[in-house]
Each structure stands twice: as structure tokens, then as C-alpha cells.
C-alpha atoms as a PDB file:
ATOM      1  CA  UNK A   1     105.150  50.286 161.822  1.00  0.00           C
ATOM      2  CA  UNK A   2     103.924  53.557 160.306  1.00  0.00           C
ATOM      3  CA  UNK A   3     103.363  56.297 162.651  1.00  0.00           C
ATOM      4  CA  UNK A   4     100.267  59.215 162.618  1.00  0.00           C
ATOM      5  CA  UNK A   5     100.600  62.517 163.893  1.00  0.00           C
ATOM      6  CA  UNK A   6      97.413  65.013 164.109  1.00  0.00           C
ATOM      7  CA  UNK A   7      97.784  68.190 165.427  1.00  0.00           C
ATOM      8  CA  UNK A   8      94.665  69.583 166.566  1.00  0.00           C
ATOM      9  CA  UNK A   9      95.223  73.461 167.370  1.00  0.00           C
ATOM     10  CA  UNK A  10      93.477  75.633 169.592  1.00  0.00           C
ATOM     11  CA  UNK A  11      94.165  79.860 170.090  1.00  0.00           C
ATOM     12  CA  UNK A  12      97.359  79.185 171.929  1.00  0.00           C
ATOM     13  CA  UNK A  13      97.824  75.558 173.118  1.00  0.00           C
ATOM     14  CA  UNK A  14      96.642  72.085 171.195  1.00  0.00           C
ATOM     15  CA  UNK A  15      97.152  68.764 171.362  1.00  0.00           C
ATOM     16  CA  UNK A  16      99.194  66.326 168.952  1.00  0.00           C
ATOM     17  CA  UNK A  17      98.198  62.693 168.843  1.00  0.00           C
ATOM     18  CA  UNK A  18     100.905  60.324 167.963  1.00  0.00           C
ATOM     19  CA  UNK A  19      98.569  57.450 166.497  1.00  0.00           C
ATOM     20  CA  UNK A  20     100.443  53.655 165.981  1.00  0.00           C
ATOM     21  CA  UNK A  21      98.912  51.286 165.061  1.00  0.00           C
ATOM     22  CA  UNK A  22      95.375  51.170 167.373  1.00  0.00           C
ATOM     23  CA  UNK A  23      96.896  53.017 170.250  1.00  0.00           C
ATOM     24  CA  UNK A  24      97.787  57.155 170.197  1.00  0.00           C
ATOM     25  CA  UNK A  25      99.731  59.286 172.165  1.00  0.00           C
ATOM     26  CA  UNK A  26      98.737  62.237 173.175  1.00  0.00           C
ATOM     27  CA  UNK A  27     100.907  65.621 173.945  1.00  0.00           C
ATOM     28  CA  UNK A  28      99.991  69.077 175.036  1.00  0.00           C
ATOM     29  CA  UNK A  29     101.421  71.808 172.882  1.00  0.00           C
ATOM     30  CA  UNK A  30     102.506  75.530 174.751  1.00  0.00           C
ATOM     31  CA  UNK A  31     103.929  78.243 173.352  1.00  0.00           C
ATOM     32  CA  UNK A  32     107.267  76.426 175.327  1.00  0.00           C
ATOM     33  CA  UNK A  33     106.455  73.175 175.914  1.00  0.00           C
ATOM     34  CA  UNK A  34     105.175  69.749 175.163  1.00  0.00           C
ATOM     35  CA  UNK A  35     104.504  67.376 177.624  1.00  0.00           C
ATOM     36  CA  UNK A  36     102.959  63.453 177.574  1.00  0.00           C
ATOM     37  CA  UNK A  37      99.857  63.512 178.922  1.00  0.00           C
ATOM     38  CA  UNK A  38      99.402  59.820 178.031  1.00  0.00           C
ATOM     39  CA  UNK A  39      98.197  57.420 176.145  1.00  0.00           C
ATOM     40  CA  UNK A  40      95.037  55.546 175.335  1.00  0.00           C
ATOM     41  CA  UNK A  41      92.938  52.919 172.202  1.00  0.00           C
ATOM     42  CA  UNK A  42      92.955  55.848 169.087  1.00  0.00           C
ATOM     43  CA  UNK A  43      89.028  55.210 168.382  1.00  0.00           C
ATOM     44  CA  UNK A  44      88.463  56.019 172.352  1.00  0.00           C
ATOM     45  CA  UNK A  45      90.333  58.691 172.426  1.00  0.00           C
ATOM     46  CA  UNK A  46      88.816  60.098 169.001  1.00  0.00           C
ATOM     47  CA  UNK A  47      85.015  59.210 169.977  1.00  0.00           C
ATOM     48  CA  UNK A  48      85.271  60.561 173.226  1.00  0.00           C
ATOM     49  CA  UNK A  49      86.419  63.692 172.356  1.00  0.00           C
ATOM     50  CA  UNK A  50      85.130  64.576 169.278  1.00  0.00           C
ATOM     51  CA  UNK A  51      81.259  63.549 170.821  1.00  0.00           C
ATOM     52  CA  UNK A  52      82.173  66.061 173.958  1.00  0.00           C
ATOM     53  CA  UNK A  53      82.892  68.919 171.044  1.00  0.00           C
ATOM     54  CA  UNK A  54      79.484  67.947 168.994  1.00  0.00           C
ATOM     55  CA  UNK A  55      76.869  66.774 171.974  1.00  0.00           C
ATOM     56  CA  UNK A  56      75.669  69.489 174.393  1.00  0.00           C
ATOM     57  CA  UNK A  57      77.475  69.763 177.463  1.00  0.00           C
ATOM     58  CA  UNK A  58      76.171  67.533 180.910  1.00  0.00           C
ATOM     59  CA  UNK A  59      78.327  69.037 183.370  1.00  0.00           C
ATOM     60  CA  UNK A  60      76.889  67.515 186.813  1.00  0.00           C
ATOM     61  CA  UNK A  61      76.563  70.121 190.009  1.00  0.00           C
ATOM     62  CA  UNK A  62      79.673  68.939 191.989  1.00  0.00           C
ATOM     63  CA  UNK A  63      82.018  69.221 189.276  1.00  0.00           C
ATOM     64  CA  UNK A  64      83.601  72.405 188.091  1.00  0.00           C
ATOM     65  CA  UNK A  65      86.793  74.538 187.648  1.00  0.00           C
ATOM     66  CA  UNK A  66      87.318  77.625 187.682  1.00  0.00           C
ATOM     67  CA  UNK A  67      83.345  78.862 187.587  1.00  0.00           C
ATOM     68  CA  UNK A  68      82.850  76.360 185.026  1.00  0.00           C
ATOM     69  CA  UNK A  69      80.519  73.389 185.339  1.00  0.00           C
ATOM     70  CA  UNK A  70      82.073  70.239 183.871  1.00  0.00           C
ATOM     71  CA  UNK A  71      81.590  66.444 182.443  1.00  0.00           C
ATOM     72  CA  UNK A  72      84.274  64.038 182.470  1.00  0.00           C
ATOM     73  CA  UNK A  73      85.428  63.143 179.157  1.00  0.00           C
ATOM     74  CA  UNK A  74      88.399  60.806 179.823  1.00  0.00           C
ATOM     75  CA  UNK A  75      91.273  59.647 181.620  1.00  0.00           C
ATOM     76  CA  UNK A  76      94.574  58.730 179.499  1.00  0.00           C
ATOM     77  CA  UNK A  77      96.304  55.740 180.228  1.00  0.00           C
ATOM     78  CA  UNK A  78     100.079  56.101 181.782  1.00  0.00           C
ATOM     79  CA  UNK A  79     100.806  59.920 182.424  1.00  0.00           C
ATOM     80  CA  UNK A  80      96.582  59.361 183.676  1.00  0.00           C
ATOM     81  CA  UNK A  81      95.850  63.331 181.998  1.00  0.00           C
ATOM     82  CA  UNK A  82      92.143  63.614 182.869  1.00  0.00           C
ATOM     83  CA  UNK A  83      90.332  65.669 179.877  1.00  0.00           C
ATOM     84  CA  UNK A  84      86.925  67.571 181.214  1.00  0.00           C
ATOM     85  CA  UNK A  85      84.449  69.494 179.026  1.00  0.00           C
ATOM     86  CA  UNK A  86      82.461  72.779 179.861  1.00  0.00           C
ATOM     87  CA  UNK A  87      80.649  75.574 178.240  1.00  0.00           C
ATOM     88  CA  UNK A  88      80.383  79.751 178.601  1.00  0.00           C
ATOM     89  CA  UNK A  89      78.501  80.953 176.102  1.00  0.00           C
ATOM     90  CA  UNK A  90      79.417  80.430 172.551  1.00  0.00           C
ATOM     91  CA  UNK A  91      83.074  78.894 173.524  1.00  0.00           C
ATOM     92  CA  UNK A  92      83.232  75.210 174.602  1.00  0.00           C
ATOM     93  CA  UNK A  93      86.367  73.961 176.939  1.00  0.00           C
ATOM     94  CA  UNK A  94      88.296  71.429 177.318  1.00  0.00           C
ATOM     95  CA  UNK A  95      89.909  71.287 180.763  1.00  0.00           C
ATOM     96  CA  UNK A  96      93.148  68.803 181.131  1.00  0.00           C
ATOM     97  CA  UNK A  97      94.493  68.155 184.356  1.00  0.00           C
ATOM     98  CA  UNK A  98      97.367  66.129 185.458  1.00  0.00           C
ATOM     99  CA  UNK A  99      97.378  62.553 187.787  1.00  0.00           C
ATOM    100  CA  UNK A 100      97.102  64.780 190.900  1.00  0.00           C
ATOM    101  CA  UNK A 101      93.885  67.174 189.646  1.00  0.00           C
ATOM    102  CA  UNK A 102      96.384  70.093 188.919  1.00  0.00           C
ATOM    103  CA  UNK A 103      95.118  72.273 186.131  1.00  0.00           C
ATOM    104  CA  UNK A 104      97.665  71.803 183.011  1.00  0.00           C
ATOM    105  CA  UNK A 105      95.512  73.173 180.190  1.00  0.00           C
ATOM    106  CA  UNK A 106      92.383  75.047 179.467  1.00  0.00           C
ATOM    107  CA  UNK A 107      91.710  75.171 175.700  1.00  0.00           C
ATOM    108  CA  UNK A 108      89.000  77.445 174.605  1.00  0.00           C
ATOM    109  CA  UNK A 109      87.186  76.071 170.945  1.00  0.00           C
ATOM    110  CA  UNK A 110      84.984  78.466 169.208  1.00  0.00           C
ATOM    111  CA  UNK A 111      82.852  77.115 166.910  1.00  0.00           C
ATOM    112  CA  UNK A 112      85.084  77.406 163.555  1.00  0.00           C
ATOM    113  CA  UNK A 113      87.734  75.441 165.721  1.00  0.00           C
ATOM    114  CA  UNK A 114      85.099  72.643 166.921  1.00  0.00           C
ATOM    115  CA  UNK A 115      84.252  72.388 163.604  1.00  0.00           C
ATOM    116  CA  UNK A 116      87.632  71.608 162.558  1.00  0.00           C
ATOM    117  CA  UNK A 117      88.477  69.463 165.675  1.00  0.00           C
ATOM    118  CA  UNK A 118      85.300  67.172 165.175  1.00  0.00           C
ATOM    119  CA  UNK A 119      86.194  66.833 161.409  1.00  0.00           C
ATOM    120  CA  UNK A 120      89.707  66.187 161.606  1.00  0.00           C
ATOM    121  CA  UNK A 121      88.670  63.485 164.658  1.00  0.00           C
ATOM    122  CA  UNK A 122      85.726  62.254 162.870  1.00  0.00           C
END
């Protein structure tokens, strides 16, 4: 069984996928860590985020962190990492938060690094 791994890289966090066969891990990178945030079909995972990088952003009124309205994107399978998207001005964000709603990550894309992201998912 051959293994994947895409690193997609924000300013100072990203996320690594570790694809097998049709399933991927994926892994938050810090400047000190790495942690599973779970696991989930690779074309899901790659659809669903790379459409929430491309489409414009549907946040709904109740949902938001920080002062950021947000849209669900996913939920990862075993570790259950929930990935949000939101917008402010020319960035867009990805939110991830743990099983219990706590905040892990909050990676800001410009629009070079969407580019990239929806390319390299695409």
C-alpha cells in the first residue's frame, strides 16, 4: 500500500493529509506541534474543502467565532476535528475546532495561498 502526503501550508500553521488508498488523514501543523485531527473518504475531504476556498462564503446568522460569521465545512471522522469557513475582507478562514468546539486552529488564506490550496486539492 503506497502512502500520499500533501502538505498544504498556510502563514504559520497547515495541514498535512496522509492519503491511503481512498481514505486520508489529516494533521494540523504548529510551529511545535502536530496533532490528528482525524480522518475521513480523500475525495470528501478534497471537495469539501477546496469548494469552501473557491465558492463564496454562506456563513448562516447563528454561527460564528471570534466576530466571524461561519459555514460548516466538515466534520472528520475519529479525532471528529470540525473544519468551518469565514471571510474578512480579502482573507478567507478556515476555523478547526476539536470534538468539544474548542478552537485548535485559525488559518488565514490570502488569495495567492487559496490559489495554491484549491490547485494542489483540485
Amino acid at each position: 500500500m503506497v502512502e500520499v502526503v500533501l502538505m498544504l501550508v498556510a502563514v504559520d500553521m497547515g495541514l498535512e493529509l496522509r492519503i491511503e488508498e481512498e481514505r486520508c488523514g489529516v494533521f494540523l501543523h504548529g510551529v511545535d506541534q502536530r496533532r490528528f485531527l482525524g480522518s475521513t473518504e480523500t475525495h470528501r475531504f478534497t471537495s469539501l474543502i477546496a469548494a469552501a476556498l473557491r465558492d463564496p462564503v454562506e456563513p448562516t446568522e447563528v454561527d460564528e467565532i471570534g466576530e466571524v460569521a461561519v459555514a460548516w465545512v466538515l466534520s472528520l471522522d475519529e479525532a471528529h476535528a470540525t473544519f468551518y469557513v469565514g471571510s474578512n475582507e480579502e482573507t478567507r478562514m478556515l476555523f478547526v475546532e476539536d470534538a468539544e468546539g474548542g478552537l485548535l486552529a485559525r488559518l488565514a488564506l490570502d488569495e495567492d495561498c487559496r490559489s495554491a490550496w484549491i490547485e494542489t486539492l483540485s
